[in-house]
Protein backbone atom coordinates (compact mmCIF):
# COMPACT_ATOMS: atom_id res chain seq x y z
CA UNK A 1 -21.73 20.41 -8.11
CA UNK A 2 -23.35 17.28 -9.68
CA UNK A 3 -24.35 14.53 -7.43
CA UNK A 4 -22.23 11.26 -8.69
CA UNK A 5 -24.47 8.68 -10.33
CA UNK A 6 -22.59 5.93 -8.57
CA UNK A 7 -19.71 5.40 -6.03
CA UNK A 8 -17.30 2.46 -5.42
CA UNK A 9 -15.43 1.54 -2.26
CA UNK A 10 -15.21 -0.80 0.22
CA UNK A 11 -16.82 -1.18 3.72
CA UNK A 12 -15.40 1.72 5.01
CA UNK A 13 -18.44 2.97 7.08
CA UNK A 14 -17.16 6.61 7.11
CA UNK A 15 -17.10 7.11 3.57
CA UNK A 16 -20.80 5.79 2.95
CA UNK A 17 -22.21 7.84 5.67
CA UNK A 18 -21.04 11.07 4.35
CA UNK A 19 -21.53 9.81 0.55
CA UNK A 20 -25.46 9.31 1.82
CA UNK A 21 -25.27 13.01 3.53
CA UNK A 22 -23.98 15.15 0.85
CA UNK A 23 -25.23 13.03 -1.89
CA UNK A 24 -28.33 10.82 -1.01
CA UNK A 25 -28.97 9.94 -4.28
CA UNK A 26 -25.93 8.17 -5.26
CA UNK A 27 -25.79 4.88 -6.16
CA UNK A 28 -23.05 2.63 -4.29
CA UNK A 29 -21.19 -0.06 -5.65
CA UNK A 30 -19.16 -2.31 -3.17
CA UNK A 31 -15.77 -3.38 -4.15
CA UNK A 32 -15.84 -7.24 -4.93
CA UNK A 33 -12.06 -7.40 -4.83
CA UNK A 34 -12.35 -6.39 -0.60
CA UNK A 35 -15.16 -8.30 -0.06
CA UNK A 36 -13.03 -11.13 -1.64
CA UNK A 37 -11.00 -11.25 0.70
CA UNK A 38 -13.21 -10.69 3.56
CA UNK A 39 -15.01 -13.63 2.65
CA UNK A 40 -11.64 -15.30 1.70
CA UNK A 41 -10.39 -14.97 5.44
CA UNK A 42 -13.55 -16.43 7.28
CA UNK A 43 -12.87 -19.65 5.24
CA UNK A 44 -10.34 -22.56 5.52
CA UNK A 45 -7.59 -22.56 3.10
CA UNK A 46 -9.15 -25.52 1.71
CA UNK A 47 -12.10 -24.17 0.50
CA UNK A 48 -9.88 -20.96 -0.94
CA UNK A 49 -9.85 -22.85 -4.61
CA UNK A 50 -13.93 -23.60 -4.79
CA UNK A 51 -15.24 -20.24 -3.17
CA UNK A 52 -12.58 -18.01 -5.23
CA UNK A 53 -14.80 -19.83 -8.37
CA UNK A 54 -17.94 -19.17 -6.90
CA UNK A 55 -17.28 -16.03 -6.33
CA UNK A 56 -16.21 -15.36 -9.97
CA UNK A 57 -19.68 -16.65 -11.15
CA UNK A 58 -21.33 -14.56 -9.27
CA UNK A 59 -19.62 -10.79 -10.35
CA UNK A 60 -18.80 -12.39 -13.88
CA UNK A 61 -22.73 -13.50 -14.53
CA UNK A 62 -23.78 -12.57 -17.75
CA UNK A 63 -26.57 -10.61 -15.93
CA UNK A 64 -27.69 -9.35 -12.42
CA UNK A 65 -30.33 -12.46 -12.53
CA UNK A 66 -27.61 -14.79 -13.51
CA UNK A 67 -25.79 -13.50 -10.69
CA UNK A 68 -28.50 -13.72 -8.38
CA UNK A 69 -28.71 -17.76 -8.85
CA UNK A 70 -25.19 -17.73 -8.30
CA UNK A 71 -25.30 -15.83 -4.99
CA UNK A 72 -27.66 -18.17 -3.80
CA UNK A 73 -25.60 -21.27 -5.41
CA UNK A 74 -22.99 -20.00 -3.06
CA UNK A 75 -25.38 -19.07 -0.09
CA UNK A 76 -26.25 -22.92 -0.30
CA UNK A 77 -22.80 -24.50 -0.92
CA UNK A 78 -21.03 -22.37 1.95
CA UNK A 79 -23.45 -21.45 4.30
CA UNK A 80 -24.05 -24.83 6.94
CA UNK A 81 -20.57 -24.97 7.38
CA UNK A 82 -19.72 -21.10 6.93
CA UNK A 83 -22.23 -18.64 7.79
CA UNK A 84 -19.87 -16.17 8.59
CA UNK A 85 -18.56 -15.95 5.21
CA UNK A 86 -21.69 -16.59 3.73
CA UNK A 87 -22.90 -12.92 5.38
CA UNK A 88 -20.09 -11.24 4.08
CA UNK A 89 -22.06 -12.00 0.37
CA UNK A 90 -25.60 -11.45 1.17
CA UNK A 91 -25.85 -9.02 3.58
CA UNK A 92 -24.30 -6.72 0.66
CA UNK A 93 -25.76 -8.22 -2.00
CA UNK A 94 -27.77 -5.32 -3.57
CA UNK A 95 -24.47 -2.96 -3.51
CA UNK A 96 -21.90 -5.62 -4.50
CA UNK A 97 -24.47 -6.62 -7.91
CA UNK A 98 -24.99 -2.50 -8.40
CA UNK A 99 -23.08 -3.30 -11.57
CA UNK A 100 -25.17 -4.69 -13.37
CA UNK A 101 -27.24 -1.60 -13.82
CA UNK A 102 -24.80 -0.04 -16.21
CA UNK A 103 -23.60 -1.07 -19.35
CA UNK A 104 -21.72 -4.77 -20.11
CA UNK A 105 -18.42 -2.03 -21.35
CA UNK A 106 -18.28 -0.81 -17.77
CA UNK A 107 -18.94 -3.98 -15.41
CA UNK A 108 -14.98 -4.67 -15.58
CA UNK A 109 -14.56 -0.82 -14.08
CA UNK A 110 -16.97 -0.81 -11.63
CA UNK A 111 -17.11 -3.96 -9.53
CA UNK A 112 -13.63 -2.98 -8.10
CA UNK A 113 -11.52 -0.19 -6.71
CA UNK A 114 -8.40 -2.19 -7.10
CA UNK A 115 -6.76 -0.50 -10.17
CA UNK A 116 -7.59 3.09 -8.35
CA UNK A 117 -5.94 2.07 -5.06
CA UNK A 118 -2.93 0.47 -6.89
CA UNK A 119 -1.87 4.14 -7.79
CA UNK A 120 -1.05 5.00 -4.41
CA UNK A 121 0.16 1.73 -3.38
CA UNK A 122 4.03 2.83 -2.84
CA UNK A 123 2.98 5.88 -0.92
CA UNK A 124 0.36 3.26 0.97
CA UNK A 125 3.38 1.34 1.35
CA UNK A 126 6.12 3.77 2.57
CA UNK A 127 3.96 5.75 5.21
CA UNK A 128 2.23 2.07 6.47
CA UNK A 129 5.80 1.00 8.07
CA UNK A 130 6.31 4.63 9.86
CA UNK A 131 2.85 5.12 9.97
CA UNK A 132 2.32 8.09 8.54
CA UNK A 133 5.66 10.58 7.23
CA UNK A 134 6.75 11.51 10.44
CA UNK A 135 6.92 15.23 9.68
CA UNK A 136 5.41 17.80 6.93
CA UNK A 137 8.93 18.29 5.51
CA UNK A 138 9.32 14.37 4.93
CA UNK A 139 5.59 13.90 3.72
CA UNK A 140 6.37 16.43 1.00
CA UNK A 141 9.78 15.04 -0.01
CA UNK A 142 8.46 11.64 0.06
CA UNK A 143 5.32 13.02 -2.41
CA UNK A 144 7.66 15.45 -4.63
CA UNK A 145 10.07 11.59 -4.82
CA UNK A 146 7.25 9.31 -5.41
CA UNK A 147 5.94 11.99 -8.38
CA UNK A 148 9.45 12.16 -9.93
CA UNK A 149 9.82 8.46 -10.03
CA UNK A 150 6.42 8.63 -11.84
CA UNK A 151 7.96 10.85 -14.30
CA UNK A 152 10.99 9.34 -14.99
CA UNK A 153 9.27 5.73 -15.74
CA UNK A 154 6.67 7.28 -18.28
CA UNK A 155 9.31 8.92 -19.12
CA UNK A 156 11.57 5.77 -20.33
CA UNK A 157 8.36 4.64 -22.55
CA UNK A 158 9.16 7.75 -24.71
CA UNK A 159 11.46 7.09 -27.70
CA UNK A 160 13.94 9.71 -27.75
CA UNK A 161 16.51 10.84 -30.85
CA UNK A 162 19.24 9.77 -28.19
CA UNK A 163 17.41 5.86 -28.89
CA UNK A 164 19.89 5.23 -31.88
CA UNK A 165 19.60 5.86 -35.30
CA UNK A 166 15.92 4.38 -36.21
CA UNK A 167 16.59 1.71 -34.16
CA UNK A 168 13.52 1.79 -31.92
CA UNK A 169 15.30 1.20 -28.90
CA UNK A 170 14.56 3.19 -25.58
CA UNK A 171 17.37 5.23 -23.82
CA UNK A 172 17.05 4.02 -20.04
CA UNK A 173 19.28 5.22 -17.58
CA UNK A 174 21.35 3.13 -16.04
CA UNK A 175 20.29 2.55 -12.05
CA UNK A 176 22.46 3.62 -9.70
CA UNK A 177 24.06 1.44 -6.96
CA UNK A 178 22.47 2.07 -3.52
CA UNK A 179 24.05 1.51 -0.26
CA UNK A 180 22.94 0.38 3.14
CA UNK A 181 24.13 2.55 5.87
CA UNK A 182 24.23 0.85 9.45
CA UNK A 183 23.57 2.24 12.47
């Protein structure tokens, strides 16, 4: 197997260390989208609006020098008042700006692991509450659900001869009513 060229995730430290075991030479790439909000919760509300923009010049630069000047814009703006937040920037700097090593096409893709963690959001979501699916049996029919409700809703994008006579219109079944049982 092929070594990846570069990985994204967040600061999970138990991912990286066995990323840097069984492939050393991988590149990483932090997720800015985490470390948003990391650096979004050791600030004050009111500075939410102006750090949120600095933020966005840095991983939106229109190069990794660019971006750079901006880290260090930020660095000087934030850091008297909050170093804490300030760390959560530059002590990761090299891996959050990884980026910029590939292509322009592929910065949107890279800086984030948002759009592959919202996939598995409503299974996040339903075994966060119980935490976890209480029994193999559940965790299966809550998979073989989640997969079917997957199916049906790409399946409703599909124009079927059922749509009406050239109309273009989709065929969506209609929702059935769902009770709430007491106990």
């Amino acid at each position: 197997m092929r070594a990846p060229v570069l990985a994204m995730g967040d600061g999970a430290l138990g991912f990286w260390a066995a990323l840097r075991d069984v492939f050393p030479q991988t590149r990483e790439q932090r997720c800015w989208f985490h470390k948003s909000a990391n650096v979004l919760a050791a600030l004050p509300k009111s500075a939410h609006p102006g750090a949120i923009l600095a933020m966005q010049q840095i991983y939106n630069a229109e190069d990794l020098d660019h971006a750079k000047v901006a880290a260090k814009a930020f660095a000087i703006d934030y850091g008297t008042k909050f170093p804490n937040a300030v760390a959560n920037i530059t002590e990761d700097l090299d891996v959050l700006l990884e980026f910029y090593r590939y292509p322009a096409e592929h910065w949107v893709h890279l800086r984030t692991t948002n759009p592959i963690e919202s996939t598995f959001a409503t299974a996040r979501h339903r075994t966060k509450v119980t935490k976890g699916p209480g029994s193999r049996v559940a965790g299966l029919a809550m998979a073989f659900k989640l997969i079917e409700a997957a199916q049906q809703r790409v399946a409703c994008g599909k124009r079927t001869a059922a749509g009406g006579a050239g109309s273009g219109r989709r065929e969506v079944p209609p929702r059935q009513a769902r009770r709430t049982i007491r106990r």
